[in-house]
Protein backbone atom coordinates (compact mmCIF):
# COMPACT_ATOMS: atom_id res chain seq x y z
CA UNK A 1 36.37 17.07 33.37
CA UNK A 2 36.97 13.80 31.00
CA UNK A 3 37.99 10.61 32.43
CA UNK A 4 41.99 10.00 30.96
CA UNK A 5 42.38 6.04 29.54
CA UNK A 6 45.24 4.15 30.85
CA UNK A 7 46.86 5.56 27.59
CA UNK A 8 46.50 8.97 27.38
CA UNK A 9 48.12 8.45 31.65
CA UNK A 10 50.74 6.01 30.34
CA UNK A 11 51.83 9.40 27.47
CA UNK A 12 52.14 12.02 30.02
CA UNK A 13 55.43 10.17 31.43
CA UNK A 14 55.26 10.54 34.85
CA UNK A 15 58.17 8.55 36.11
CA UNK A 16 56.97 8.76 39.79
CA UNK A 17 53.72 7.82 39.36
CA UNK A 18 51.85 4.76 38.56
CA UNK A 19 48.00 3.87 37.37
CA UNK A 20 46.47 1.37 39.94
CA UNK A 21 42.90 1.54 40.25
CA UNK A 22 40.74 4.33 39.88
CA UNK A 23 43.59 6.80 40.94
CA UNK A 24 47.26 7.76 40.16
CA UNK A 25 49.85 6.46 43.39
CA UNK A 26 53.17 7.50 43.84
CA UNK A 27 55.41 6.56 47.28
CA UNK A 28 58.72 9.41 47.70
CA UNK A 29 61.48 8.62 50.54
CA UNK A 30 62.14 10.36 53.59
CA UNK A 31 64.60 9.70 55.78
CA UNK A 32 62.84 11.78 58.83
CA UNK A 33 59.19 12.70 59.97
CA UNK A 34 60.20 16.10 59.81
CA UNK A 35 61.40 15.84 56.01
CA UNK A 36 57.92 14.01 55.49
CA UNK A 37 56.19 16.96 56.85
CA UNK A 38 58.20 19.31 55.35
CA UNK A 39 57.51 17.60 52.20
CA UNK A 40 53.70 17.32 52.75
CA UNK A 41 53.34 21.13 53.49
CA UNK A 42 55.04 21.98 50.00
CA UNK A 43 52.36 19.51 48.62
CA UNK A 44 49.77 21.25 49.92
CA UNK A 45 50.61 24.20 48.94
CA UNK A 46 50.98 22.75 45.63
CA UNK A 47 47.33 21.97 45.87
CA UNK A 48 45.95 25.04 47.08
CA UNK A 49 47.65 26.73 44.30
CA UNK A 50 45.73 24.76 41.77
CA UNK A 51 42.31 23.55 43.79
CA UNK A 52 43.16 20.10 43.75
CA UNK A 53 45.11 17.75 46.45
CA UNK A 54 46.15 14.52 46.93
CA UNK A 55 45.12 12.22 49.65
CA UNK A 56 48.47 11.48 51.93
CA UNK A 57 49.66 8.89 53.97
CA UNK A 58 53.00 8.60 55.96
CA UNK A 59 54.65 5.82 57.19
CA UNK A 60 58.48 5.35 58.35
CA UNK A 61 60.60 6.39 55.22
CA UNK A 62 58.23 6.94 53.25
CA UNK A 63 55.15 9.10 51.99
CA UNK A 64 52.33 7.99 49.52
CA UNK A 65 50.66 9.98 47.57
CA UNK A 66 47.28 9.60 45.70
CA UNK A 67 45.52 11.52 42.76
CA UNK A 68 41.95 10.96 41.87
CA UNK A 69 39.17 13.30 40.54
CA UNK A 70 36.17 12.78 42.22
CA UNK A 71 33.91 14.56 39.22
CA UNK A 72 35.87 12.72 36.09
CA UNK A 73 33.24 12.55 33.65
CA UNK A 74 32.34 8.97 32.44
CA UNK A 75 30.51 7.94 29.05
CA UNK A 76 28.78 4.72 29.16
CA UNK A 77 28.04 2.62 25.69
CA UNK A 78 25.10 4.16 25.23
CA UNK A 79 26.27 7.94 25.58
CA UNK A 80 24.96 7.86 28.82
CA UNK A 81 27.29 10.69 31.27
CA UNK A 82 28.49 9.35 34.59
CA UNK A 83 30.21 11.32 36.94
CA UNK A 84 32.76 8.71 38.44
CA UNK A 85 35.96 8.94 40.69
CA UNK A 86 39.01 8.62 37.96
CA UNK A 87 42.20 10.09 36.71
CA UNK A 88 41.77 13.32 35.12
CA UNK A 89 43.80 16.43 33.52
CA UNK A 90 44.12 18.07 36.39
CA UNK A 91 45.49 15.13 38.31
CA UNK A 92 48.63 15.15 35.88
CA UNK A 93 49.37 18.47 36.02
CA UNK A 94 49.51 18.26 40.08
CA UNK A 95 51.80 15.02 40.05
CA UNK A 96 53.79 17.09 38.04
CA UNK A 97 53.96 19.94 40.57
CA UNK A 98 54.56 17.20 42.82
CA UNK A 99 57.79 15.52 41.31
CA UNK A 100 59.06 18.67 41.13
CA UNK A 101 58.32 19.61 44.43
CA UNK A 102 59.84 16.42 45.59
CA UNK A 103 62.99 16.91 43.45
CA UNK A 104 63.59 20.02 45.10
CA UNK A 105 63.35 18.18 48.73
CA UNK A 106 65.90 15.95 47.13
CA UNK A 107 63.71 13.05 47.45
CA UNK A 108 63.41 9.98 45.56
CA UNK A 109 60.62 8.17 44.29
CA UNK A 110 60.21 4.50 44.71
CA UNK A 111 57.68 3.76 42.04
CA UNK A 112 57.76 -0.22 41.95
CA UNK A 113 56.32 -0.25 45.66
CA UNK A 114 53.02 1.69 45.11
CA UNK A 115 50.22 -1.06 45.76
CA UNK A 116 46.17 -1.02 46.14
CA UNK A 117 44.27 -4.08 47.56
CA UNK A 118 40.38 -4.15 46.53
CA UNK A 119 37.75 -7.00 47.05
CA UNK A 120 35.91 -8.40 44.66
CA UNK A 121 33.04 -10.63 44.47
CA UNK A 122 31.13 -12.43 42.28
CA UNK A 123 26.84 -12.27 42.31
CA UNK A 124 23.92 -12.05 40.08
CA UNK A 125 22.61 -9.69 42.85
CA UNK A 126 24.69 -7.04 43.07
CA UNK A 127 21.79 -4.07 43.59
CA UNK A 128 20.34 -6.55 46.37
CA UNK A 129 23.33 -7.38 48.52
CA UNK A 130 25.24 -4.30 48.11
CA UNK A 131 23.73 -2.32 51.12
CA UNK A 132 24.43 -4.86 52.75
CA UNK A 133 27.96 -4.34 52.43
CA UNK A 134 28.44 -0.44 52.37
CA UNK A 135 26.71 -0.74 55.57
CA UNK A 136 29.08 -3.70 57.45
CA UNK A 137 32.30 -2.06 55.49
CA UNK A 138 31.85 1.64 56.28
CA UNK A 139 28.31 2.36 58.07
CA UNK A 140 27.07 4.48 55.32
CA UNK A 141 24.17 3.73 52.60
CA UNK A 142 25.97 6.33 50.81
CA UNK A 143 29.16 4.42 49.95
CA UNK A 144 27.28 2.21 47.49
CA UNK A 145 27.54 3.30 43.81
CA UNK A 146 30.06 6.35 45.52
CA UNK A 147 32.27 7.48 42.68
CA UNK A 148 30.83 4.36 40.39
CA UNK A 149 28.14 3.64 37.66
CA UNK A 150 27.87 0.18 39.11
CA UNK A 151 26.51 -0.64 43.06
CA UNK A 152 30.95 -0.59 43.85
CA UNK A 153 31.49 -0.36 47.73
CA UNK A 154 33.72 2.98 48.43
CA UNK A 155 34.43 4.24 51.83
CA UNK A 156 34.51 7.88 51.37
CA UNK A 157 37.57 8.01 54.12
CA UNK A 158 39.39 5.33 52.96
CA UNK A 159 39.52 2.93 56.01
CA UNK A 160 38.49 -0.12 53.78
CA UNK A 161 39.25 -1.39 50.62
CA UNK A 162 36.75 -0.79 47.67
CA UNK A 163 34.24 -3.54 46.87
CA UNK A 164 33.45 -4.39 43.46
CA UNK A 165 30.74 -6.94 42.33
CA UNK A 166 31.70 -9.10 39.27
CA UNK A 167 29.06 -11.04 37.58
CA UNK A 168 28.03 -14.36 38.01
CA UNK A 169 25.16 -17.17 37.15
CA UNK A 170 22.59 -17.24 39.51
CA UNK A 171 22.02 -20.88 39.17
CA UNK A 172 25.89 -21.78 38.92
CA UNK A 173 27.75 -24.55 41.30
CA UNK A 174 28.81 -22.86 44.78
CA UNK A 175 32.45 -21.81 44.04
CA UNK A 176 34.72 -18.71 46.19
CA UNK A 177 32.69 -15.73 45.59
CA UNK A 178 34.99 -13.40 47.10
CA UNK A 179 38.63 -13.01 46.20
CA UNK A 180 41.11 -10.22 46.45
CA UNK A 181 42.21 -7.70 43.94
CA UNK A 182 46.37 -6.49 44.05
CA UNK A 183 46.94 -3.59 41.88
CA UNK A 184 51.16 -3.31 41.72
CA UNK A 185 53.21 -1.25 39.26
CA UNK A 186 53.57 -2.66 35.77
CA UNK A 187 57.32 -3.08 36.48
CA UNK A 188 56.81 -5.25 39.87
CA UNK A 189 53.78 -7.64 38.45
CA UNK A 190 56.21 -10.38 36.87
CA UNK A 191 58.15 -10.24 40.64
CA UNK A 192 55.16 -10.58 42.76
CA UNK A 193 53.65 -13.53 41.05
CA UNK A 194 56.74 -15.85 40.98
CA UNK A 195 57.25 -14.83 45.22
CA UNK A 196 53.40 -15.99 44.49
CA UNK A 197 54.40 -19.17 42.81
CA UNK A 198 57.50 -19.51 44.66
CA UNK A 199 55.96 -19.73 48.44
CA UNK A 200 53.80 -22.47 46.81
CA UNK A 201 50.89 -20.41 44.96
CA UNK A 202 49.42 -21.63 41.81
CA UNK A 203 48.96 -19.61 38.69
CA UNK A 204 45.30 -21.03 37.56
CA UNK A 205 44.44 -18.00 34.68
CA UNK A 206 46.82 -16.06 32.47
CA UNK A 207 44.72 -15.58 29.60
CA UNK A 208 44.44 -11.75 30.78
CA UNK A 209 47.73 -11.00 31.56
CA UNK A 210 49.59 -9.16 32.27
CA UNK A 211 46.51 -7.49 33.23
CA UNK A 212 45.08 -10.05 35.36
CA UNK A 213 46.81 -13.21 36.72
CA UNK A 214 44.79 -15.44 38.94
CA UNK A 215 46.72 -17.10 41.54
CA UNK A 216 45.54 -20.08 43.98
CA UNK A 217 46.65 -20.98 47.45
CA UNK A 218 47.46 -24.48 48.56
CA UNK A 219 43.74 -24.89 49.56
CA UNK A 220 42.51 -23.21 46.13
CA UNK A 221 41.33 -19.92 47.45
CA UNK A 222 42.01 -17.64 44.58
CA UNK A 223 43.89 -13.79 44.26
CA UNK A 224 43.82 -11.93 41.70
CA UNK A 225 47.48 -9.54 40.65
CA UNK A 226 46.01 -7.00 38.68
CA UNK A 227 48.00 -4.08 36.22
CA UNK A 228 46.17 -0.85 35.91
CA UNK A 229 47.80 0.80 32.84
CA UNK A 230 50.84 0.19 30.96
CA UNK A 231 54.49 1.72 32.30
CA UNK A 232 55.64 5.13 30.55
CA UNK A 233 56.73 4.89 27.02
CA UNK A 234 60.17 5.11 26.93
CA UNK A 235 61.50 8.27 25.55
C-alpha cells in the first residue's frame, strides 16, 4: 500500500490525531482503568474488523494510541520500491473507526499532548557503526534498516527510541554527534520552545522551522523540536 505525504494525512482531518514520525499518535482520556480497558477492547475489535491495529499504551488518565503500516510502499529518486514503516490508507480509515469508537465511550481527545522522542546522530559511517547500535539498543542485528531504506535503529517492541544517522564530514572538527529528536503536535511546537527558551535554552537554528528548531542548553548540548506534518485544514 502507498506511503501517504504529510499532506494527503494533514486532508483527511482527523481532529484526534496527529503526524509525528513515521506513524499517526493520538492520546483519549479516561478517567478509570476500567474505562481504559473498556475502551481498548472496542479498539480492538475495531482492528480485527479491518486487519489492522494500533499499538496501545495506558497510563493514568489517559490512553495513546499509534497507527503505522509496517508494508507502506516507498519510492526512492530513482524509482527504486522500498517497503518502509509509514502512514498509509488503511491507517486513516482505522483512526477513524477509532474517534468514533471513542466518541461513543464519551471520551475526549487531547491532541496537543501526543509526543515521540528519537535520537539522532551525525556520521559519515552510518553502514559501519550501525550494528553497533541495534545491538547495544535492542540486542537484535535485525533492528538495523527495520522499517527504513537507510541503516535507522528500530526496536521492533518499542522499548527504545528509534536511531537515525544524519550525515556528516568525515574529516570535520569534533562537535556533539548525538542529539535528541522531539516530535510534538503542530499546535504545541511554538509552546514547548519558549518553556525551552524560558528555563534558559537557546534557540541556535530556525532556518527550518517550524519544522525543525534547534535548541541549546546552558552548556551547548543541542535538541532538536521537530513538526511532522502540518495541523488539519480548517474546514
Amino acid at each position: 500500500m502507498e506511503m501517504l505525504s504529510d499532506d494527503e494525512i494533514a486532508a483527511a482531518r482527523l481532529a484526534d490525531w496527529r503526524k509525528l514520525a513515521q506513524g499517526l499518535h493520538a492520546r483519549y482520556l479516561v478517567d478509570s482503568f476500567a474505562a481504559a480497558a473498556r475502551f481498548v477492547t472496542a479498539v480492538g475489535e475495531a482492528g480485527d474488523a479491518v486487519g489492522h491495529h494500533p499499538s496501545v499504551a495506558v497510563g493514568r488518565g489517559y490512553v495513546d494510541l499509534k497507527l503505522v503500516s509496517a508494508d507502506a510502499l516507498y519510492r526512492d529518486g530513482e524509482g527504486t520500491e522500498h517497503v518502509v514503516e509509514w502512514v498509509t490508507e488503511q491507517d486513516l480509515d482505522l483512526a477513524r473507526r477509532i474517534t468514533a469508537v471513542a466518541a461513543e465511550h464519551g471520551l475526549l481527545a487531547d491532541p496537543a499532548s501526543v509526543s515521540v522522542v528519537e535520537l539522532g546522530v551525525d556520521t559519515a559511517r552510518s553502514a559501519t557503526i550501525a550494528p553497533v547500535w541495534a545491538a547495544l539498543l535492542t540486542g537484535d542485528a535485525q533492528s538495523q534498516g527495520r522499517g527504513s531504506p537507510s541503516d535507522e535503529v528500530r526496536d521492533a517492541t518499542g522499548r527504545v527510541p528509534n536511531l537515525w544517522f544524519g550525515d556528516a564530514d568525515e574529516d570535520e572538527a569534533p562537535h556533539q554527534r548525538f542529539h535528541v529528536e522531539v516530535y510534538v503536535a503542530p499546535e504545541a511546537a511554538e509552546q514547548r520552545i519558549a518553556a525551552a527558551v524560558a528555563a534558559g535554552g537557546t534557540v541556535v537554528d530556525d532556518s527550518d522551522a517550524p519544522a525543525l528548531t534547534v535548541i541549546a542548553d546552558q552548556d551547548g548540548n543541542r535538541g532538536v523540536v521537530c513538526v511532522a506534518g502540518s495541523p488539519a485544514p480548517p474546514d
